[in-house]
Protein backbone atom coordinates (compact mmCIF):
# COMPACT_ATOMS: atom_id res chain seq x y z
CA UNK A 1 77.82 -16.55 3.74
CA UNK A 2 80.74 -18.26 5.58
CA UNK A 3 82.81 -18.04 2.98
CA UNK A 4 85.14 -15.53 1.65
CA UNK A 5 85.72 -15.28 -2.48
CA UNK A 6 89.24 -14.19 -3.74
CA UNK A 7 89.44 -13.02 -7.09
CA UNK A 8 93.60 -13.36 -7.72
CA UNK A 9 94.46 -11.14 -10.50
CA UNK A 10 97.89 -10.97 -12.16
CA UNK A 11 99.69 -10.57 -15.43
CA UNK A 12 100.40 -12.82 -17.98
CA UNK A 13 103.26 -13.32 -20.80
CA UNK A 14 102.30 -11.23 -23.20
CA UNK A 15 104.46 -8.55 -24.51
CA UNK A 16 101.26 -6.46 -23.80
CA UNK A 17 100.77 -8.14 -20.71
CA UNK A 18 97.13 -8.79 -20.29
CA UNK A 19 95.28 -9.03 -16.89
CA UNK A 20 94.18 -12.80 -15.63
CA UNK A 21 92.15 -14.05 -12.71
CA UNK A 22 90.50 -16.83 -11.14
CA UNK A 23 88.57 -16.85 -7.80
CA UNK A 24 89.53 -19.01 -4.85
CA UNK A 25 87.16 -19.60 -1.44
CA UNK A 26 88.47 -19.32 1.86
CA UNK A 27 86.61 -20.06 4.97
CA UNK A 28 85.74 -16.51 6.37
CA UNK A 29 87.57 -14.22 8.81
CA UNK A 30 87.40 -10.55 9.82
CA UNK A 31 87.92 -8.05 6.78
CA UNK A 32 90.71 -6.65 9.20
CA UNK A 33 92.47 -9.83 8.26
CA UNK A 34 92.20 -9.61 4.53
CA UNK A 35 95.46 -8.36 3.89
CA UNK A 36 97.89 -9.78 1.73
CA UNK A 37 100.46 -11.13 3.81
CA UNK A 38 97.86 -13.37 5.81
CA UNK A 39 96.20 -14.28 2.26
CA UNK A 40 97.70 -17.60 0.82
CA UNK A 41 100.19 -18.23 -2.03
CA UNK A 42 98.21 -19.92 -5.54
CA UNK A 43 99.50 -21.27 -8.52
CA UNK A 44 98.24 -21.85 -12.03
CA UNK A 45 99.19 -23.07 -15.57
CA UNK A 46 101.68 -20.67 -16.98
CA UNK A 47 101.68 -22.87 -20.11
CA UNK A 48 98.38 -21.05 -20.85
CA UNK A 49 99.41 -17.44 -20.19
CA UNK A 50 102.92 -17.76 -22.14
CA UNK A 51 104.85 -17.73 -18.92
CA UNK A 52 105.61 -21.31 -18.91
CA UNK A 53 106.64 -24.57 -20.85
CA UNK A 54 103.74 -27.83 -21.07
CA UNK A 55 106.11 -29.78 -19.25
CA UNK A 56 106.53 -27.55 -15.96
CA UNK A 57 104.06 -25.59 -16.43
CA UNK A 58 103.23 -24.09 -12.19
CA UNK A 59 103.47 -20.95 -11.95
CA UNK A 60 102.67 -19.37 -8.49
CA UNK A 61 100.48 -16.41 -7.26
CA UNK A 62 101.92 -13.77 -4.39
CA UNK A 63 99.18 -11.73 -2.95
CA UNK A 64 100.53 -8.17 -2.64
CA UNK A 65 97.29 -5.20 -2.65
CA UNK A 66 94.02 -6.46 -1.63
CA UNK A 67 90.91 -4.91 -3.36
CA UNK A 68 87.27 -4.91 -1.35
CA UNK A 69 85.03 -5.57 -3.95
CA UNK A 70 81.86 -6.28 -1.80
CA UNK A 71 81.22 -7.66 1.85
CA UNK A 72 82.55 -11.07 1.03
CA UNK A 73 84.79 -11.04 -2.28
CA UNK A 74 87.78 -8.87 -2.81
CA UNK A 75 90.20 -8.70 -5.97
CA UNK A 76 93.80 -9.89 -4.77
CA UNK A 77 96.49 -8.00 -7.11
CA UNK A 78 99.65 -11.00 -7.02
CA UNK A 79 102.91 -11.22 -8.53
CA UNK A 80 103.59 -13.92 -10.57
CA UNK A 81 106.79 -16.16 -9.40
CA UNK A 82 108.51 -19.17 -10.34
CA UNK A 83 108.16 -22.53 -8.32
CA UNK A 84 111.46 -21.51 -6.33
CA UNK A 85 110.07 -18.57 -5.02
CA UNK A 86 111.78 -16.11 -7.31
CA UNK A 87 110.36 -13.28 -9.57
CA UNK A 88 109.02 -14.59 -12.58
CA UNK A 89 110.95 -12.83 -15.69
CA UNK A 90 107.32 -11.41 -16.92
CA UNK A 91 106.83 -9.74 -12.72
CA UNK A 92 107.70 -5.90 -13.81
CA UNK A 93 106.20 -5.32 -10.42
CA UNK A 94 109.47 -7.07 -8.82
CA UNK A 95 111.92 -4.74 -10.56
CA UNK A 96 110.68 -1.52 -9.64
CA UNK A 97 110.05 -2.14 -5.97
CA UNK A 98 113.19 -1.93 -4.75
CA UNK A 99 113.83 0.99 -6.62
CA UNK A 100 110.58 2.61 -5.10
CA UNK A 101 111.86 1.71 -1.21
CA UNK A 102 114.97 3.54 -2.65
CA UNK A 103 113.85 6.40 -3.35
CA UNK A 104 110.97 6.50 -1.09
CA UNK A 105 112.53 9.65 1.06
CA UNK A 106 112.26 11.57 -2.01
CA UNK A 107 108.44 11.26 -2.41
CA UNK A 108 107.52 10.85 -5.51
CA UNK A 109 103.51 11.52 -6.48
CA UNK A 110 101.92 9.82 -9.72
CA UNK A 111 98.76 10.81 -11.65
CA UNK A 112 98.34 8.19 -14.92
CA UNK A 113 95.30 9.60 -17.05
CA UNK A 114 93.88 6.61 -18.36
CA UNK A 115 92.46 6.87 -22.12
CA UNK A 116 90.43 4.11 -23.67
CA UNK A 117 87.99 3.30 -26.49
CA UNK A 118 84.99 1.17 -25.78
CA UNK A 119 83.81 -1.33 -28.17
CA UNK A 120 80.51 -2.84 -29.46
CA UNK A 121 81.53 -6.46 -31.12
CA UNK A 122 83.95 -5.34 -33.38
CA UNK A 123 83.36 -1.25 -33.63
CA UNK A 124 83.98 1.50 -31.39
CA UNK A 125 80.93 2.66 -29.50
CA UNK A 126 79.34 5.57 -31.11
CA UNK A 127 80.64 4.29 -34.90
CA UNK A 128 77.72 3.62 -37.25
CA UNK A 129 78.12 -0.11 -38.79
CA UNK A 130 79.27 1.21 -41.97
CA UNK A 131 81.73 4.08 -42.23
CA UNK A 132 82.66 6.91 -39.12
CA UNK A 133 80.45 9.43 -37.53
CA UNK A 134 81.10 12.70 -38.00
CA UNK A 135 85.08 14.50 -37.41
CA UNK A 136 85.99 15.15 -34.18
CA UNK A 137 84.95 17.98 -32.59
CA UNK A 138 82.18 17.61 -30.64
CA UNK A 139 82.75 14.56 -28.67
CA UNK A 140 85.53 15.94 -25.98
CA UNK A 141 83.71 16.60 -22.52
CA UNK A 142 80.41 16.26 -24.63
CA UNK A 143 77.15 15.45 -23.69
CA UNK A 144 73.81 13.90 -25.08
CA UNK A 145 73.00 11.07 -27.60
CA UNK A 146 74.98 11.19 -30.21
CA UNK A 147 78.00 12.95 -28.71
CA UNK A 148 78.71 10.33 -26.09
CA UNK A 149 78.24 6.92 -25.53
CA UNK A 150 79.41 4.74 -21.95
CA UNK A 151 78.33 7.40 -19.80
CA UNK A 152 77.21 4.96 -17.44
CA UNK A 153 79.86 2.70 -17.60
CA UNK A 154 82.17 5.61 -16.68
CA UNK A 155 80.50 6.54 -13.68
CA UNK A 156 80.26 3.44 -12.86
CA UNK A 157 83.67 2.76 -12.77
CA UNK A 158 84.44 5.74 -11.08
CA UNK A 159 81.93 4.84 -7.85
CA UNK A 160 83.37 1.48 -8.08
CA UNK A 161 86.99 2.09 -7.79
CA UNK A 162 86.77 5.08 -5.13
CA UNK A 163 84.90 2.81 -2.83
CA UNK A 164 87.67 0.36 -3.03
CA UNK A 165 90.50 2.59 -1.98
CA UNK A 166 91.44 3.58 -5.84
CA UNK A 167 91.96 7.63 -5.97
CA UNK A 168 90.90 8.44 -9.40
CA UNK A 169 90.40 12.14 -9.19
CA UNK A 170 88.39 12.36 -12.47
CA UNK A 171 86.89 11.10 -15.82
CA UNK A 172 85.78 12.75 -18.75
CA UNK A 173 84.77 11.90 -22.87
CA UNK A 174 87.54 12.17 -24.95
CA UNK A 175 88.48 13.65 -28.12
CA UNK A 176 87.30 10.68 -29.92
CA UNK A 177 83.32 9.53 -29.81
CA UNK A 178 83.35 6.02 -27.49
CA UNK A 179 86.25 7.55 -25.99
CA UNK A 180 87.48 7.89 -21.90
CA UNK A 181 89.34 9.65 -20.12
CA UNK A 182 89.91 8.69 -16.04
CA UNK A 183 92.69 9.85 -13.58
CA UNK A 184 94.38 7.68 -11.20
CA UNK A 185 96.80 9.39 -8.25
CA UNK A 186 98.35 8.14 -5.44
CA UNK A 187 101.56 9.70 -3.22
CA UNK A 188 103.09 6.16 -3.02
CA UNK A 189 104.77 4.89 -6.13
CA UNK A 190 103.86 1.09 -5.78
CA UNK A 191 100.10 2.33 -5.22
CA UNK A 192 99.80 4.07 -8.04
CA UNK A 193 100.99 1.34 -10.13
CA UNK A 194 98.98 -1.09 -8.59
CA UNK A 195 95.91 1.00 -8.28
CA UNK A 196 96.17 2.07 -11.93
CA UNK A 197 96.09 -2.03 -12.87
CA UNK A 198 93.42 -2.56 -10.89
CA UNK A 199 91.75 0.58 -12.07
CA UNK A 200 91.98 -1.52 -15.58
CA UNK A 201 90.66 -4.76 -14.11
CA UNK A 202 87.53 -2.71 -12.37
CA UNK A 203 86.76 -1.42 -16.05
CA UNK A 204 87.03 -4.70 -18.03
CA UNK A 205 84.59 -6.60 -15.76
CA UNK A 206 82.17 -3.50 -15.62
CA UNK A 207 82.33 -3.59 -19.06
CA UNK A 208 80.67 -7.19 -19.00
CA UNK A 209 77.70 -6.08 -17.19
CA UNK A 210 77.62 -2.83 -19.69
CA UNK A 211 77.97 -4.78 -22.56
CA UNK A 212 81.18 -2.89 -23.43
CA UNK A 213 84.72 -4.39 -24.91
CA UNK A 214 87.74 -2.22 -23.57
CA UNK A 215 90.27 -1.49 -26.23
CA UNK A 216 93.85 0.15 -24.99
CA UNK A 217 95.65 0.28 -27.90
CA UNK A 218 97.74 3.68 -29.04
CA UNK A 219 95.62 3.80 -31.96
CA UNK A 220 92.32 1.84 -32.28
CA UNK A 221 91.14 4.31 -35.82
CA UNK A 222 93.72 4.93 -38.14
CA UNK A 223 92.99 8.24 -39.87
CA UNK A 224 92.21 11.28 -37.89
CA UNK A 225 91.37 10.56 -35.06
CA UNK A 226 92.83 10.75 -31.59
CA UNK A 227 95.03 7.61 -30.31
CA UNK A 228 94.80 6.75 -26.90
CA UNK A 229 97.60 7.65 -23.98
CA UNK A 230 98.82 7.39 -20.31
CA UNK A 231 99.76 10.99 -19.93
CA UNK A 232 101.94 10.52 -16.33
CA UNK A 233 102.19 13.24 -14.45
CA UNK A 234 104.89 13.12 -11.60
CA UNK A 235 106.85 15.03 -9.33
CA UNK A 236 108.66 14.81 -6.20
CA UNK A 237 109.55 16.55 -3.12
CA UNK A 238 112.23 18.67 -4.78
CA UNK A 239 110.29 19.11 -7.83
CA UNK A 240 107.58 20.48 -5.87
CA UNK A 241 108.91 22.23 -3.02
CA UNK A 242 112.67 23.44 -4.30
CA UNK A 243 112.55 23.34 -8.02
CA UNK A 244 113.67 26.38 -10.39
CA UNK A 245 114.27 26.97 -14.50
CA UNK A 246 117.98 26.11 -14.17
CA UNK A 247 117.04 22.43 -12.67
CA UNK A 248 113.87 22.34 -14.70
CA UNK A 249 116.43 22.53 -17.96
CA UNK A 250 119.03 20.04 -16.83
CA UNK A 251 115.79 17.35 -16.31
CA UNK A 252 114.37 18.04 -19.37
CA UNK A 253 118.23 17.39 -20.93
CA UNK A 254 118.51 14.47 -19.25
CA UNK A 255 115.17 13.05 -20.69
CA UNK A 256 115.96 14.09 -23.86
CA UNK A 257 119.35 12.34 -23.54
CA UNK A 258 117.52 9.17 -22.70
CA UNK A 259 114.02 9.49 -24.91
CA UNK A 260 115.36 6.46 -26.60
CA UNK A 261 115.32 4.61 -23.00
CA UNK A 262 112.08 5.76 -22.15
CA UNK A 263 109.70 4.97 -25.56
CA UNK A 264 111.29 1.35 -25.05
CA UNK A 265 109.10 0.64 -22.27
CA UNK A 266 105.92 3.28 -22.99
CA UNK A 267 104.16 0.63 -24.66
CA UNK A 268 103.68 -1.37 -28.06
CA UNK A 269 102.90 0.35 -30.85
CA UNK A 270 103.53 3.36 -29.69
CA UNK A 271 104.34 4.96 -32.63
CA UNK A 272 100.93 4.81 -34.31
CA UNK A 273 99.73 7.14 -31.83
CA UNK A 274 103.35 9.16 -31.49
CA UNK A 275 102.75 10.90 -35.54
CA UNK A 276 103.62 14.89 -34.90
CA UNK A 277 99.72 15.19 -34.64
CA UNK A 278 96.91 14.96 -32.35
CA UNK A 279 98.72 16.39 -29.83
CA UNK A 280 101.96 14.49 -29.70
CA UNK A 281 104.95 15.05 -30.57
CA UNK A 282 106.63 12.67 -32.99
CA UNK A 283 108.10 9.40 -31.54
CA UNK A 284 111.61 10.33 -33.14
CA UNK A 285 111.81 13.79 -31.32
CA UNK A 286 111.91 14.99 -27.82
CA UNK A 287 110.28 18.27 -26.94
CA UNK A 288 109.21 20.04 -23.82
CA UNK A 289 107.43 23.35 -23.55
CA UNK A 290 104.89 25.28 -21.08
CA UNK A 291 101.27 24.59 -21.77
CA UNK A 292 102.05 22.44 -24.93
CA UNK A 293 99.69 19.58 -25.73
CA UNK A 294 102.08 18.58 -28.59
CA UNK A 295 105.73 17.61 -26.43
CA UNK A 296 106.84 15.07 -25.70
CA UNK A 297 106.59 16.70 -21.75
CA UNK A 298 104.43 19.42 -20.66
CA UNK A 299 105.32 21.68 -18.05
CA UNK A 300 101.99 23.08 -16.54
CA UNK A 301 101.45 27.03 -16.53
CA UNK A 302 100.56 26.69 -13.12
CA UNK A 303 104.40 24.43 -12.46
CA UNK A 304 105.87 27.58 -14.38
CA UNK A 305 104.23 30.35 -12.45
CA UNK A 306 105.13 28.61 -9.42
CA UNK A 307 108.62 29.44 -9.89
CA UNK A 308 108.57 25.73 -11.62
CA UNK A 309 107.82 24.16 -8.58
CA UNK A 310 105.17 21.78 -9.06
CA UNK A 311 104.45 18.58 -11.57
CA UNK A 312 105.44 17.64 -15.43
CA UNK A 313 103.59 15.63 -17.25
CA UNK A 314 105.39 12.56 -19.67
CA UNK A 315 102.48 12.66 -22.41
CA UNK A 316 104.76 10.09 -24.38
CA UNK A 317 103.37 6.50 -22.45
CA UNK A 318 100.45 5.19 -24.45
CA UNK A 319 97.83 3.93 -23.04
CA UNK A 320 98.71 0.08 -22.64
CA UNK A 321 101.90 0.90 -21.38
CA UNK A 322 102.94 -0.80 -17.92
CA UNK A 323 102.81 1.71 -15.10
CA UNK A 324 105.64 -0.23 -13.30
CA UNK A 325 108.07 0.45 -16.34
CA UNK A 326 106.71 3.81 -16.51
CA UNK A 327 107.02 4.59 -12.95
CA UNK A 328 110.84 2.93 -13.00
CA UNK A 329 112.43 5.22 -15.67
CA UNK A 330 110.87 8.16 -15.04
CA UNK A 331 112.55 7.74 -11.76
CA UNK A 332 115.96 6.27 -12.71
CA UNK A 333 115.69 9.59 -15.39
CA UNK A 334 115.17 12.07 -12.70
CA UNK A 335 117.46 10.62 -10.57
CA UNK A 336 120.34 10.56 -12.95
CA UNK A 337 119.05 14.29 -13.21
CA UNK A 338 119.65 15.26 -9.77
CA UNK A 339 122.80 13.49 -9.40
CA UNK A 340 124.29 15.33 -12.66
CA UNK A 341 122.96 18.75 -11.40
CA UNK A 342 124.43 18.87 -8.02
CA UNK A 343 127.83 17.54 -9.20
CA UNK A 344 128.29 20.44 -12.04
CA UNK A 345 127.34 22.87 -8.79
């Protein structure tokens, strides 16, 4: 083939922004030259993604991560701008990279665990056509018919997304049956955002050839049953390396002060999922506690035994929130933290 296939993938106008793509061909050259500052700028109708009017409707496409998908076609993460060149008001992306270059000294580390339900038509996977299956129970880390369903489709992914650069460092059945579980690191803030999108991209087109749907919502079956979540797990440098109970206690105060702040941005209809139950705490309250599935932040028992030097984990972001508003207040949070810490010392 002397042709190279681009698959430009980017985020539309939705207040749950959903993923978009469409695939241009370029004449081929060395995949040492597939980056994205040598790839060209795109545009498309923004009229049809609710980022633009009928009338002037262009939109434009910024390659910034490129994506090896096989020898010749790669997936092209892009911003979305406006004709003059400047963010588009929908391009989280834009808002939290300069905070990232920032604070880049300070090294912050992300691991999103990605939850989702898969779907068959219009039921979850593993749901008989009338009714539910049986409680909850047996379906978390489970194995054989009848306990799980999409085992395939999560290994799948998994090869998939560690061959193209993606560190997911695990998967696993959830609480739920049709349920998943994968995590996504990275040391490098705008990585781990980006590689957590694409992560999502990877799964909805694997889900074509599986014959799955891929449904993030909080809460996909009201009753009770599990929702679905983002748990993000961060640190940095200080955090890991430096940290103690005093400073533990004046972060956790500070993202108490601004819960508010934070479950603005952890995604829509959040509070389905945020009830007091199923291991959450409620979306009203802020709590933090060692080893505690139900707070609102959960300090490992390995961070506490460490002298509290290692990670927390946020289990408040559902699991269509945007990483890049995520990743931005957790770090404006800690930040404040710091600053407030080392000007009572």
């Amino acid at each position: 083939m002397n042709k190279l296939k681009l698959e430009y993938v980017w985020l539309d106008g939705n207040p749950t922004q959903s993923l978009r793509s469409k695939v241009k061909t370029l004449k081929w050259m060395d995949n040492t030259q597939v980056k994205a500052e040598n790839l060209p700028t795109w545009n498309f109708d923004g009229s049809s993604t609710l980022q633009a009017m009928g009338n002037y409707s262009e939109c434009n496409l910024k390659p910034v991560r490129v994506y090896q998908w096989n020898a010749y076609h790669y997936f092209v993460l892009c911003e979305v701008m406006n004709p003059d060149g400047t963010p588009h008001p929908t391009n989280q992306r834009a808002k939290l990279d300069p905070i990232a270059k920032e604070k880049k000294e300070e090294d912050y580390w992300w691991g999103f665990e990605q939850e989702f339900f898969l779907t068959k038509g219009d039921k979850i996977a593993g749901f008989p056509e009338n009714g539910f299956p049986k409680a909850q129970g047996p379906y978390y880390c489970g194995v054989g018919a009848g306990q799980v369903v999409g085992r395939r489709l999560s290994e799948a992914h998994l090869n998939r997304c560690l061959d193209m650069g993606i560190d997911l460092t695990g998967t696993n059945a959830e609480v739920a049956i049709g349920q998943w579980e994968y995590q996504c690191f990275s040391e490098d803030t705008m990585k781990a955002c980006d590689d957590l999108w694409m992560s999502r991209y990877v799964l909805y087109r694997l889900g074509e050839d599986y014959g799955y749907g891929i449904d993030l919502s909080p809460k996909p079956v009201k009753g009770d049953w599990n929702g679905s979540g983002c748990h993000t797990n961060f640190s940095n440098n200080e955090i890991r390396t430096s940290n103690d109970n005093h400073k533990t206690l004046n972060l956790m105060n500070t993202f108490k002060e601004n819960h508010q702040k934070h479950i603005a941005v952890y995604g829509e209809a959040n509070d389905q999922r945020l009830t007091g139950d199923h291991e959450t705490q409620h979306i009203n309250s802020f709590s933090w506690a060692v080893g505690d599935r139900g707070s609102s932040i959960r300090v490992p028992v390995s961070t506490r035994e460490n002298g509290y030097n290692g990670y927390f984990e946020d289990r408040r972001p559902a699991s269509n929130c945007d990483p890049y508003r995520v990743a931005k207040v957790i770090i404006e949070s800690t930040e404040e933290a710091t600053k407030n810490y080392y000007s009572k010392a």
